[in-house]
PDB file of N, CA and C in Angstrom:
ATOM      1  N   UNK A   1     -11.291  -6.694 -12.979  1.00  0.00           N
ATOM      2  CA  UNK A   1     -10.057  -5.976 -13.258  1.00  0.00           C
ATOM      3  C   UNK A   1      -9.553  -6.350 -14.651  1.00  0.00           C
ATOM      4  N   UNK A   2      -9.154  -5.004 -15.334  1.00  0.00           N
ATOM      5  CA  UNK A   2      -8.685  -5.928 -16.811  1.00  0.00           C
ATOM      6  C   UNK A   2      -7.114  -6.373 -16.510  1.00  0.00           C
ATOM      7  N   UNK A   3      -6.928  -7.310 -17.736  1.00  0.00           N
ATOM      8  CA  UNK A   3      -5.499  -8.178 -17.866  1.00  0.00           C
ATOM      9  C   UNK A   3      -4.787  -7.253 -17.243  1.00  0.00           C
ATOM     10  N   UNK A   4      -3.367  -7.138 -16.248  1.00  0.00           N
ATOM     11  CA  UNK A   4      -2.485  -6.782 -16.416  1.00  0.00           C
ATOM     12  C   UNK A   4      -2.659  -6.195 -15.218  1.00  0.00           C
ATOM     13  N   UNK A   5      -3.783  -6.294 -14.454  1.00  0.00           N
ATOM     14  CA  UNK A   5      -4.158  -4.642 -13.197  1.00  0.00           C
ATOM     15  C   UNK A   5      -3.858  -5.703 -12.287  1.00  0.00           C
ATOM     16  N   UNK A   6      -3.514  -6.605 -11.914  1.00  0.00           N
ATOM     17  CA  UNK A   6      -3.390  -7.544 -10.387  1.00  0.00           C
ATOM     18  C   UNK A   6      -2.478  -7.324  -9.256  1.00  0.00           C
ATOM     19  N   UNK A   7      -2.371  -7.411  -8.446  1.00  0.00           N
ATOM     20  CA  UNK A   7      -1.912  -6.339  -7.900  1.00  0.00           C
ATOM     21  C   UNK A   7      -0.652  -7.724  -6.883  1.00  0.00           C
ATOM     22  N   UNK A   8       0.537  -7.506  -7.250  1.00  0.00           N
ATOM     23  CA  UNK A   8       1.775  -8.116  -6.309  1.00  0.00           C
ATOM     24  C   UNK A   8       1.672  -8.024  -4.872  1.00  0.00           C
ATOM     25  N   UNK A   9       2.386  -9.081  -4.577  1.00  0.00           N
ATOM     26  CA  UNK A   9       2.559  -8.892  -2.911  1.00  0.00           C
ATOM     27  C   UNK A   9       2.804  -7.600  -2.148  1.00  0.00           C
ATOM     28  N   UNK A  10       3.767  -6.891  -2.723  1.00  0.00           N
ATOM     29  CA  UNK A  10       4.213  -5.398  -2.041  1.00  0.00           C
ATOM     30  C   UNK A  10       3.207  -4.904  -2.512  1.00  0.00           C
ATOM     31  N   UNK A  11       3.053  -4.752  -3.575  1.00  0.00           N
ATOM     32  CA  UNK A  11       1.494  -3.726  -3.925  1.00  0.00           C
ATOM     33  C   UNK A  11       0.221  -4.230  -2.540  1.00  0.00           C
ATOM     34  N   UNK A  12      -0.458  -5.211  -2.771  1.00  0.00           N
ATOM     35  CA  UNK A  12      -1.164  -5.385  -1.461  1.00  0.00           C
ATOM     36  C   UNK A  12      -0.564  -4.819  -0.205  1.00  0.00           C
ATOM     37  N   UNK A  13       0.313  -5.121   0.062  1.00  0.00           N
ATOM     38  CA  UNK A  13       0.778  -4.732   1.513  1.00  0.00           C
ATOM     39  C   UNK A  13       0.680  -2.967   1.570  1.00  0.00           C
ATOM     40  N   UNK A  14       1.324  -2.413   0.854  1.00  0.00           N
ATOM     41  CA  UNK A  14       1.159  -0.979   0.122  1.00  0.00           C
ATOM     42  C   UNK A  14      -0.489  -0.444   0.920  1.00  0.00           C
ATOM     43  N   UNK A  15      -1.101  -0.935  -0.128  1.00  0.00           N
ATOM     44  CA  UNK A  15      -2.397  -0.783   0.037  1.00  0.00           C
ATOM     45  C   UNK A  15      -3.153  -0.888   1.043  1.00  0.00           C
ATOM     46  N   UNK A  16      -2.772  -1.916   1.901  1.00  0.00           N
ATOM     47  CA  UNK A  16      -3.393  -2.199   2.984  1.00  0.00           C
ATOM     48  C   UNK A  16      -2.826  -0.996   4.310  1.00  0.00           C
ATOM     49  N   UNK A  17      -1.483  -1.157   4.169  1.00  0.00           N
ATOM     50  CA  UNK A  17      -1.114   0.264   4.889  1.00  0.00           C
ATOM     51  C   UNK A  17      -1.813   1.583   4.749  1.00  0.00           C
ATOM     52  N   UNK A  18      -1.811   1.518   3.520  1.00  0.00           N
ATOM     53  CA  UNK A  18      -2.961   3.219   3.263  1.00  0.00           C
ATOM     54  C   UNK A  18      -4.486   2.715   3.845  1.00  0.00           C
ATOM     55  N   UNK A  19      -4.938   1.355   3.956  1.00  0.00           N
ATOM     56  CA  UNK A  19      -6.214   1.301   4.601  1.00  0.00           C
ATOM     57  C   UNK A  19      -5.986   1.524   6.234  1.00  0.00           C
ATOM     58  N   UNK A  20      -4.782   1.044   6.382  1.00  0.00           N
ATOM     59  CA  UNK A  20      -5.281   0.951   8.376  1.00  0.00           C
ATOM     60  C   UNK A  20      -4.622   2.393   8.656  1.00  0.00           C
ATOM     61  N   UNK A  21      -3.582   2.986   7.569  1.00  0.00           N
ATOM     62  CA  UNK A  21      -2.981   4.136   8.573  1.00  0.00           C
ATOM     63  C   UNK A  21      -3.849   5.174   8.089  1.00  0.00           C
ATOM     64  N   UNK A  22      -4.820   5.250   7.159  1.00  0.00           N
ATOM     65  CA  UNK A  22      -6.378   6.277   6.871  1.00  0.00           C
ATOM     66  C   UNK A  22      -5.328   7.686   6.600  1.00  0.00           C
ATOM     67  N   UNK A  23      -5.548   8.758   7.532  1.00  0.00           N
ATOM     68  CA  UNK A  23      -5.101   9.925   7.264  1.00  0.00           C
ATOM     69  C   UNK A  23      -3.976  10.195   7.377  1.00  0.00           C
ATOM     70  N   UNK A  24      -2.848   9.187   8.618  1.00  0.00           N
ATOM     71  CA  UNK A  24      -1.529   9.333   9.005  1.00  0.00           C
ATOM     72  C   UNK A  24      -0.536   8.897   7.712  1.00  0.00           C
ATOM     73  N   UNK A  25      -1.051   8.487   6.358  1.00  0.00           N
ATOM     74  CA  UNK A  25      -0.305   7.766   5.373  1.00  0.00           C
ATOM     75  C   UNK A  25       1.190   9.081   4.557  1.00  0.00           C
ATOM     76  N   UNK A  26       1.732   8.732   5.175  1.00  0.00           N
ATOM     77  CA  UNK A  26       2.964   9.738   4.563  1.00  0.00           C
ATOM     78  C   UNK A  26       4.226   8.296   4.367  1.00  0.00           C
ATOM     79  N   UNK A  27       4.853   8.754   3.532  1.00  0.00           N
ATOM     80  CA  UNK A  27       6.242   8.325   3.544  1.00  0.00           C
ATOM     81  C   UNK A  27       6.201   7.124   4.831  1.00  0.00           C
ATOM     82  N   UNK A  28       7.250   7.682   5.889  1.00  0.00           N
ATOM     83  CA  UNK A  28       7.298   6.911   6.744  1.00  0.00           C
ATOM     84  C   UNK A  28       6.672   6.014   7.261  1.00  0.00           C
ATOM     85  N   UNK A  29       5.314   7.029   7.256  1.00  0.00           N
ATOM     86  CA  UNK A  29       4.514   5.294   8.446  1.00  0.00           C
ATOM     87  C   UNK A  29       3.984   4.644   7.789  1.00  0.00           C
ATOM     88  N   UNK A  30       3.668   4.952   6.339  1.00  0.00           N
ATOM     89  CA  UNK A  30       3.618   3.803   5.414  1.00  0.00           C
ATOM     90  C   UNK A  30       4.886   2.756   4.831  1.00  0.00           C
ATOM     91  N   UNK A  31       5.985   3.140   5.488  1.00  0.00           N
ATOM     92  CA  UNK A  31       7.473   1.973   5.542  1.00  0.00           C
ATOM     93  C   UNK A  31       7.392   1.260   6.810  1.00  0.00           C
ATOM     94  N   UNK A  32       6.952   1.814   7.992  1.00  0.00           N
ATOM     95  CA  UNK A  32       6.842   1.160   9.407  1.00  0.00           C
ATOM     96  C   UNK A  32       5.322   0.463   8.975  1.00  0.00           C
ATOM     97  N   UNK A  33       4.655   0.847   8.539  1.00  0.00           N
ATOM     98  CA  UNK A  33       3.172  -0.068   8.607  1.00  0.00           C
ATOM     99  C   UNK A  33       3.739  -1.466   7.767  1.00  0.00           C
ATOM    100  N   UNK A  34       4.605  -1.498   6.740  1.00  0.00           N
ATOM    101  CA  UNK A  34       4.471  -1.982   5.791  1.00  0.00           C
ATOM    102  C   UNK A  34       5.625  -3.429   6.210  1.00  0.00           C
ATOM    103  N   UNK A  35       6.324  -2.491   6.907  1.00  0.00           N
ATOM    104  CA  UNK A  35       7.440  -3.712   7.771  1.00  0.00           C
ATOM    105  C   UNK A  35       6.863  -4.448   9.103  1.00  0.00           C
ATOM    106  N   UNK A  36       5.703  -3.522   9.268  1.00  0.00           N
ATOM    107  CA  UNK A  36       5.095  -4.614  10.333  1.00  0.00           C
ATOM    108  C   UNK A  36       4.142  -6.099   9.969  1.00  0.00           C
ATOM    109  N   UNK A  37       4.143  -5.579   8.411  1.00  0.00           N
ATOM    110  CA  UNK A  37       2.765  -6.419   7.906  1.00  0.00           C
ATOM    111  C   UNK A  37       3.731  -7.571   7.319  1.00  0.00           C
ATOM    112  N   UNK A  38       4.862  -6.874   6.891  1.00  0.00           N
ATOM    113  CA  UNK A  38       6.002  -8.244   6.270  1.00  0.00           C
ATOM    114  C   UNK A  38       6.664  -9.376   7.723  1.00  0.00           C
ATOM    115  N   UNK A  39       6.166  -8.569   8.598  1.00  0.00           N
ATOM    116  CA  UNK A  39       6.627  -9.505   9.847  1.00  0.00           C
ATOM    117  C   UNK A  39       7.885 -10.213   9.865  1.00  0.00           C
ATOM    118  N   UNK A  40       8.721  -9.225   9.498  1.00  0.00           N
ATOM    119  CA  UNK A  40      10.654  -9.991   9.257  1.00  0.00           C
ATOM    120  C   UNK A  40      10.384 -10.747   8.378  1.00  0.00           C
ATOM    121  N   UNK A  41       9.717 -11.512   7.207  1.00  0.00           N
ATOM    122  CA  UNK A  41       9.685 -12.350   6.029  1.00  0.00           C
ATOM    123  C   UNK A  41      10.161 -11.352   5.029  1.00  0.00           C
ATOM    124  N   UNK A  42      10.620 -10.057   4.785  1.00  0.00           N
ATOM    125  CA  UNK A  42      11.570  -9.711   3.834  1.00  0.00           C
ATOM    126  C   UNK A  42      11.810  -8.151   4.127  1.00  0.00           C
ATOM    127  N   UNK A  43      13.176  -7.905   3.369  1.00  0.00           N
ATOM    128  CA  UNK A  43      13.646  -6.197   4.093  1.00  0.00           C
ATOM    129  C   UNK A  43      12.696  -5.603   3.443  1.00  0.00           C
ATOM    130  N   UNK A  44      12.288  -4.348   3.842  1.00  0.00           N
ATOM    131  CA  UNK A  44      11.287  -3.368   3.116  1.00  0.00           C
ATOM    132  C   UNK A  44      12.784  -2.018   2.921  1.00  0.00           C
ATOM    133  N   UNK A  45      12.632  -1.188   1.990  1.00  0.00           N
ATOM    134  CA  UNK A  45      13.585   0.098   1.960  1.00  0.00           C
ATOM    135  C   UNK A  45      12.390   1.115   1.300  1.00  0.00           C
ATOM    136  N   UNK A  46      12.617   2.372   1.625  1.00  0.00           N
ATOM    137  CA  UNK A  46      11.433   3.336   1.699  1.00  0.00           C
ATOM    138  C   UNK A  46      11.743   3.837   0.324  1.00  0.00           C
ATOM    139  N   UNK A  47      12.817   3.875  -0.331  1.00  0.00           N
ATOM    140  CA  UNK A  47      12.684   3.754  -1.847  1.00  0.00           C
ATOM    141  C   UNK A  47      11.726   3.018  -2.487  1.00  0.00           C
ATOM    142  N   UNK A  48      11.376   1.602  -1.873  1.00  0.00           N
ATOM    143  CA  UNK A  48      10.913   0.121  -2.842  1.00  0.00           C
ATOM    144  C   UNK A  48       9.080   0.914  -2.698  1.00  0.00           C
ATOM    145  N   UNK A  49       9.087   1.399  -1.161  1.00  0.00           N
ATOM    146  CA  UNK A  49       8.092   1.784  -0.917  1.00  0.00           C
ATOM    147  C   UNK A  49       7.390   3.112  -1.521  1.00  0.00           C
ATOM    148  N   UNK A  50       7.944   4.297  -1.856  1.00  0.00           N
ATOM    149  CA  UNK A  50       7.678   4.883  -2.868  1.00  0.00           C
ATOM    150  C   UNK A  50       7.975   4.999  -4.662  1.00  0.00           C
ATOM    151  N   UNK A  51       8.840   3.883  -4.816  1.00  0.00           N
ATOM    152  CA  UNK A  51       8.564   3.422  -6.043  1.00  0.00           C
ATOM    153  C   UNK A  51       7.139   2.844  -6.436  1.00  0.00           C
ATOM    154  N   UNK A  52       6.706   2.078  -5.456  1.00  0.00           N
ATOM    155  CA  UNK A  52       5.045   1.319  -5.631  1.00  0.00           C
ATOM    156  C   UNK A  52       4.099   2.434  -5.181  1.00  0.00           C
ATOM    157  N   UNK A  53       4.357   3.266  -4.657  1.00  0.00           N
ATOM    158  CA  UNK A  53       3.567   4.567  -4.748  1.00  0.00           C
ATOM    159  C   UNK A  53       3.005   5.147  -5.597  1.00  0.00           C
ATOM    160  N   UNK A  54       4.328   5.245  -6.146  1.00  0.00           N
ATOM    161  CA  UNK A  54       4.055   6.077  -7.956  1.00  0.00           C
ATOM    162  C   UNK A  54       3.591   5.196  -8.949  1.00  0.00           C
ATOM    163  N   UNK A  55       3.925   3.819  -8.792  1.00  0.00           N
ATOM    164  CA  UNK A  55       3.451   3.050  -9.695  1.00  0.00           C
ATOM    165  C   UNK A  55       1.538   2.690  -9.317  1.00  0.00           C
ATOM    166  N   UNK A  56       1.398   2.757  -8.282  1.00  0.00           N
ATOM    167  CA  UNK A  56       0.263   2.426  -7.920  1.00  0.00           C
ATOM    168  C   UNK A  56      -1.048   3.976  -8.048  1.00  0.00           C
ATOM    169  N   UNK A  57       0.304   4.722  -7.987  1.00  0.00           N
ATOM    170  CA  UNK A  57      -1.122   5.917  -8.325  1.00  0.00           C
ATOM    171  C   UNK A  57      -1.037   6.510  -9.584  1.00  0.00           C
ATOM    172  N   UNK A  58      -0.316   5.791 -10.308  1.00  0.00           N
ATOM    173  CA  UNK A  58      -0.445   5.740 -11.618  1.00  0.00           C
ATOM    174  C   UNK A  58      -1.463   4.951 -12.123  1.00  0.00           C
ATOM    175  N   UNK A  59      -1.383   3.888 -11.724  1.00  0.00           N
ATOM    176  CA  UNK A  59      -2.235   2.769 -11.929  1.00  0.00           C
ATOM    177  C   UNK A  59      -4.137   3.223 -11.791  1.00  0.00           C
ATOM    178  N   UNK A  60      -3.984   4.272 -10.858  1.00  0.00           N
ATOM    179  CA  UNK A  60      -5.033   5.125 -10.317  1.00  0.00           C
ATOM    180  C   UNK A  60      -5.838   4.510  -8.373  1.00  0.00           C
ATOM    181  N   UNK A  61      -5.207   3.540  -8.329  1.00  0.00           N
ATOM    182  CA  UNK A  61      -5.356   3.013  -7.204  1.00  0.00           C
ATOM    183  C   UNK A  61      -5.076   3.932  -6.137  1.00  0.00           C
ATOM    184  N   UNK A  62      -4.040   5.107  -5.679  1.00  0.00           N
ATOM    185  CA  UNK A  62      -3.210   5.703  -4.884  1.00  0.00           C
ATOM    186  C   UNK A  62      -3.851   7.148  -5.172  1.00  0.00           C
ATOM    187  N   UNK A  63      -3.903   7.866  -4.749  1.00  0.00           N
ATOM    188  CA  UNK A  63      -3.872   9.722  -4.640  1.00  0.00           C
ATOM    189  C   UNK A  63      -2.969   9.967  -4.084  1.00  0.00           C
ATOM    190  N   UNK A  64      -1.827  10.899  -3.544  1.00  0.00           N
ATOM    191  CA  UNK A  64      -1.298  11.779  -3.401  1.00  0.00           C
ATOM    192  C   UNK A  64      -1.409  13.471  -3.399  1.00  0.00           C
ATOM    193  N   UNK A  65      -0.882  13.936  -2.005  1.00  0.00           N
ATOM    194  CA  UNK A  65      -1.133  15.301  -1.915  1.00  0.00           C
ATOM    195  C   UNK A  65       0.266  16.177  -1.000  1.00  0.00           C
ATOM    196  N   UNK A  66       0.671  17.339  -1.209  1.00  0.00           N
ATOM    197  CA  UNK A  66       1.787  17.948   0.071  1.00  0.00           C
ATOM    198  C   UNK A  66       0.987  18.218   0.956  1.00  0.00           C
ATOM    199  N   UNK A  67       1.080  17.987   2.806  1.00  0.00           N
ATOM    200  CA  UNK A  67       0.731  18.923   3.424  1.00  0.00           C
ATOM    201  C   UNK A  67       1.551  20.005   3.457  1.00  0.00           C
ATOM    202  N   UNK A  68       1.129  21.015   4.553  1.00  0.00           N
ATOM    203  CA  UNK A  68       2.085  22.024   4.847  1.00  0.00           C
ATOM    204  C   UNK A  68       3.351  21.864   5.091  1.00  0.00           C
ATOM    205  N   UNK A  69       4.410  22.924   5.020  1.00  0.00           N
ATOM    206  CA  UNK A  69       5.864  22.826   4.989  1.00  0.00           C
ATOM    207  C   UNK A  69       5.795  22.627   6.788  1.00  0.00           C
ATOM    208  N   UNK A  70       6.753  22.249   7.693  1.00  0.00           N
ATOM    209  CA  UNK A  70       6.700  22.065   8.738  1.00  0.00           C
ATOM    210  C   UNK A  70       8.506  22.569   9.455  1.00  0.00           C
ATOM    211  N   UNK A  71       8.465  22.868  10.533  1.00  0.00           N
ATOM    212  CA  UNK A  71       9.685  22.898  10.880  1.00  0.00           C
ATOM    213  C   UNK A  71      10.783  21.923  10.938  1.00  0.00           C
ATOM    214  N   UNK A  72       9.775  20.898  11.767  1.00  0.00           N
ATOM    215  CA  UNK A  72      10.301  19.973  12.457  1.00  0.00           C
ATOM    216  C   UNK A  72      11.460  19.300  11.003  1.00  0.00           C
ATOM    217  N   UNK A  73      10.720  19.271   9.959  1.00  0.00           N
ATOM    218  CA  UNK A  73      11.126  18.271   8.776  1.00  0.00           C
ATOM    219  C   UNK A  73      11.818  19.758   8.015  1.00  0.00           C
ATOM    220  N   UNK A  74      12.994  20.776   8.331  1.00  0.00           N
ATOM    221  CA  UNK A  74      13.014  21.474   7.838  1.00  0.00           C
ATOM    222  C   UNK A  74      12.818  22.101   6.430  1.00  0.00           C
ATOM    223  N   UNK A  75      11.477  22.824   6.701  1.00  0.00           N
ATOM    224  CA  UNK A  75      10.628  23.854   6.108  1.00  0.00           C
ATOM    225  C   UNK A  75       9.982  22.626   4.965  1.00  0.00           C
ATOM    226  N   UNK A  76      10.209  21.106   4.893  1.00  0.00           N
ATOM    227  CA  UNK A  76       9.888  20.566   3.728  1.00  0.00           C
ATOM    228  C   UNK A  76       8.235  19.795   4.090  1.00  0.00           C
ATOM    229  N   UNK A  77       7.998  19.764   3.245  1.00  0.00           N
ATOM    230  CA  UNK A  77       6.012  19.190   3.328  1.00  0.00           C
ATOM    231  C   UNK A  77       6.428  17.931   3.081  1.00  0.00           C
ATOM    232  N   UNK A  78       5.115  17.116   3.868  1.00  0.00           N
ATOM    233  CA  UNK A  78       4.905  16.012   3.922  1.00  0.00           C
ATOM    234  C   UNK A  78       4.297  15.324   2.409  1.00  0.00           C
ATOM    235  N   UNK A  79       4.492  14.328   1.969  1.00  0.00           N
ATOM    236  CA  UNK A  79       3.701  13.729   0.700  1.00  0.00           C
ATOM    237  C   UNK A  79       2.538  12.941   1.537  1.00  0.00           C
ATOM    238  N   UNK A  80       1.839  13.095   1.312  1.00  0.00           N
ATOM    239  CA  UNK A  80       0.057  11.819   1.602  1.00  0.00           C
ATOM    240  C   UNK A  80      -0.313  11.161   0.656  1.00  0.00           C
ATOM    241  N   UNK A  81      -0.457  10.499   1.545  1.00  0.00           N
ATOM    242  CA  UNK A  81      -0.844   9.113  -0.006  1.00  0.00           C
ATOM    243  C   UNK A  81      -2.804   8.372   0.570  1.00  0.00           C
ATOM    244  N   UNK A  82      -3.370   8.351  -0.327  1.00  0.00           N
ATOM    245  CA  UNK A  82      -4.784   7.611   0.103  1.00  0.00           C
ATOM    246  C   UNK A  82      -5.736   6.542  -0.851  1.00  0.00           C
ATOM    247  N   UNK A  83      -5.865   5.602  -0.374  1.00  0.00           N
ATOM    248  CA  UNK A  83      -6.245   4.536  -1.397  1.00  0.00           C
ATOM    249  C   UNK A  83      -7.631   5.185  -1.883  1.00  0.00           C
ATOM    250  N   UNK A  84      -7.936   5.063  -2.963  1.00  0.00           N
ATOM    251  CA  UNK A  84      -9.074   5.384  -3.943  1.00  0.00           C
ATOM    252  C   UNK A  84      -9.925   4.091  -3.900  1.00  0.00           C
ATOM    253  N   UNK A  85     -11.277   4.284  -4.714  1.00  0.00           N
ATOM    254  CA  UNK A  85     -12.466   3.102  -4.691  1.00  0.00           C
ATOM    255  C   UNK A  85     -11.356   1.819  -5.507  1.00  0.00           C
ATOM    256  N   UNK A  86     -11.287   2.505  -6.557  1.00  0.00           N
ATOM    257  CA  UNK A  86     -10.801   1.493  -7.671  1.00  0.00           C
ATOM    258  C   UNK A  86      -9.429   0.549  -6.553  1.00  0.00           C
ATOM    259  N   UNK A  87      -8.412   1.205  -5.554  1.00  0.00           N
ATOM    260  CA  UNK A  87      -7.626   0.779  -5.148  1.00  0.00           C
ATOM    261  C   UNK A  87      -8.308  -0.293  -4.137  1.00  0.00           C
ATOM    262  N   UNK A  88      -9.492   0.270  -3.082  1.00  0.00           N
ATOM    263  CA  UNK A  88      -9.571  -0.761  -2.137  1.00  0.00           C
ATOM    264  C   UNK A  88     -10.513  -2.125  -2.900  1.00  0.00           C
ATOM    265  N   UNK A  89     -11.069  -1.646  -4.589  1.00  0.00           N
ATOM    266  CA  UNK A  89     -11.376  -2.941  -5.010  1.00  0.00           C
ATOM    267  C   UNK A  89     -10.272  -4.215  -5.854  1.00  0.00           C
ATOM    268  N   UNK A  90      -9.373  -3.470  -5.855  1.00  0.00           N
ATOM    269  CA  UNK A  90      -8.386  -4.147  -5.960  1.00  0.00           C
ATOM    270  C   UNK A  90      -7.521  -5.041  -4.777  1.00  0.00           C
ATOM    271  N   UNK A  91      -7.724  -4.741  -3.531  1.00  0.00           N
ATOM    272  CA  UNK A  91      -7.587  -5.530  -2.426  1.00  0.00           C
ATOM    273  C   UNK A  91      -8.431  -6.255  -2.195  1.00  0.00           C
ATOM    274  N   UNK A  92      -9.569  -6.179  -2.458  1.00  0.00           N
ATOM    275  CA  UNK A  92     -10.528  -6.992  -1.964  1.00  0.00           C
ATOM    276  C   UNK A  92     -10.191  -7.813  -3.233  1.00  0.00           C
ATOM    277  N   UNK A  93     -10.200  -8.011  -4.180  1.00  0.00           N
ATOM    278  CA  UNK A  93     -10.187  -8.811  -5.288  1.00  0.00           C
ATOM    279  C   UNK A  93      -9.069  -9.565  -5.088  1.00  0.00           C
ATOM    280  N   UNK A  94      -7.761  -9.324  -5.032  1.00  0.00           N
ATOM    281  CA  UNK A  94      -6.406 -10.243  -4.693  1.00  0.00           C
ATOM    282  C   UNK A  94      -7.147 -10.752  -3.526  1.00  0.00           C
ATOM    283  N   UNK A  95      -7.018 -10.589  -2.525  1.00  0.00           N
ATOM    284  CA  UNK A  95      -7.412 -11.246  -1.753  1.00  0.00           C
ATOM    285  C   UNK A  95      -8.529 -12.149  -1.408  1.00  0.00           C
ATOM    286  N   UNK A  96      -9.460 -12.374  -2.248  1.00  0.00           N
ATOM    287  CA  UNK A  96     -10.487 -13.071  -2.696  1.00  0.00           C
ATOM    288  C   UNK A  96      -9.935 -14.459  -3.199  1.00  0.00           C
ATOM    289  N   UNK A  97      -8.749 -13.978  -3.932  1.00  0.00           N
ATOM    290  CA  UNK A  97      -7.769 -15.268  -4.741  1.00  0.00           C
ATOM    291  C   UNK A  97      -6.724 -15.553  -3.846  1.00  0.00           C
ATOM    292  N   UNK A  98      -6.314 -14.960  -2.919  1.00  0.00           N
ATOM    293  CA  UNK A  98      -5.802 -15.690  -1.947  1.00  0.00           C
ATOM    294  C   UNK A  98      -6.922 -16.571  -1.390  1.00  0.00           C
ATOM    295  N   UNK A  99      -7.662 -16.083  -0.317  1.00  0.00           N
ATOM    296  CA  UNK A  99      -8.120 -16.914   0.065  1.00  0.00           C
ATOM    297  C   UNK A  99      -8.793 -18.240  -0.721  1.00  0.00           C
ATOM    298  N   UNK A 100      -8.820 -18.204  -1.511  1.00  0.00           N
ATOM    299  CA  UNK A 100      -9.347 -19.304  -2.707  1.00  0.00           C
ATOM    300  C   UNK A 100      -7.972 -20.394  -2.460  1.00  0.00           C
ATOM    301  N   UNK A 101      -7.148 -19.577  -2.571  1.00  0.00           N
ATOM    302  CA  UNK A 101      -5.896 -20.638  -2.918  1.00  0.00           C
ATOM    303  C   UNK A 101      -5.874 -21.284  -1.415  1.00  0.00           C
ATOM    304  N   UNK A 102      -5.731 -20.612  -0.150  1.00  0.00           N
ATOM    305  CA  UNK A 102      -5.403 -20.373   0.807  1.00  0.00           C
ATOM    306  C   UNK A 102      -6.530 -22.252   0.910  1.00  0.00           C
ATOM    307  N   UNK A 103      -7.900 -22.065   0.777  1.00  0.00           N
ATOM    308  CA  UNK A 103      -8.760 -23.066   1.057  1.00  0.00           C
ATOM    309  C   UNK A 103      -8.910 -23.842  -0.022  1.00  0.00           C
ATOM    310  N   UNK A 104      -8.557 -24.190  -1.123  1.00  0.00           N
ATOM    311  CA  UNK A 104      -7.631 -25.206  -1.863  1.00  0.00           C
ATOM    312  C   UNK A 104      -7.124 -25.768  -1.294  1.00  0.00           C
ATOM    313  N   UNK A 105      -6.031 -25.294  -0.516  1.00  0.00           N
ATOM    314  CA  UNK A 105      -4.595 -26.361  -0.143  1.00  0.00           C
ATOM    315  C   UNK A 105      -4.780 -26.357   1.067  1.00  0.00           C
ATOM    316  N   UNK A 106      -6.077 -26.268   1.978  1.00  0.00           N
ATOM    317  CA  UNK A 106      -6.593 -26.730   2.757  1.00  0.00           C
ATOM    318  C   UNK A 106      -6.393 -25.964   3.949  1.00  0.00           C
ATOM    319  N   UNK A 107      -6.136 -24.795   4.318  1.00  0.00           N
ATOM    320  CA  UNK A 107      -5.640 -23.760   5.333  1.00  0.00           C
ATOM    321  C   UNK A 107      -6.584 -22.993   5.572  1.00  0.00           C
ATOM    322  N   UNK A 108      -7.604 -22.852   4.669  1.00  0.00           N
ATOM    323  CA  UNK A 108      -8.573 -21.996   5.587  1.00  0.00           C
ATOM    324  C   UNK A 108     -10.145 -22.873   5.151  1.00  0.00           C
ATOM    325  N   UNK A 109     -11.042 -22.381   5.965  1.00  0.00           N
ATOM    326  CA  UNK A 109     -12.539 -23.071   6.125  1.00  0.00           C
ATOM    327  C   UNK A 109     -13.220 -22.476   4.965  1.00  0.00           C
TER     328      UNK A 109
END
């Protein structure tokens, strides 16, 4: 990754939500995925969560698309969001340096 691409705590978490929620990744259940993964260790707000959206698919990590307009959400389309190659090698890479640190300071094997 060059200088500057490393990817923050919310960014990982971000990311990892677009890996487990695959096709369901909209808005919402990427704020409920994302508050489940923070496990009450800090508030999440669905602003913070599509701010790192845009920043992350800027970054080129993220895609974005509308589905169809829907009733239920009157007449308004859903946004989708889906991690790209470059994004899930960027998880695997932070997390490579976690776990490094993680078995450093003696917590994992």
């Amino acid at each position: 990754m060059p200088k500057g691409d490393y990817l923050g705590e919310f960014e990982q978490m971000i990311l990892t939500a677009l890996m487990l929620l695959r096709e369901n990744a909209y808005g919402m259940t990427i704020h409920e995925q994302v508050e489940k993964l923070a496990a009450g260790l800090r508030s999440v707000s669905l602003g913070s969560v599509y701010t790192t959206l845009d920043r992350l698919e800027q970054k080129g990590y993220v895609r974005s698309w509308f589905g169809g307009a829907t009733e239920e959400r009157g007449g308004r389309s859903k946004r989708f969001f889906e991690i790209t190659g470059s994004g899930e090698l960027a998880v695997r890479n932070s997390l490579k340096v976690a776990g490094n640190l993680l078995r450093e300071l003696g917590y994992a094997s």
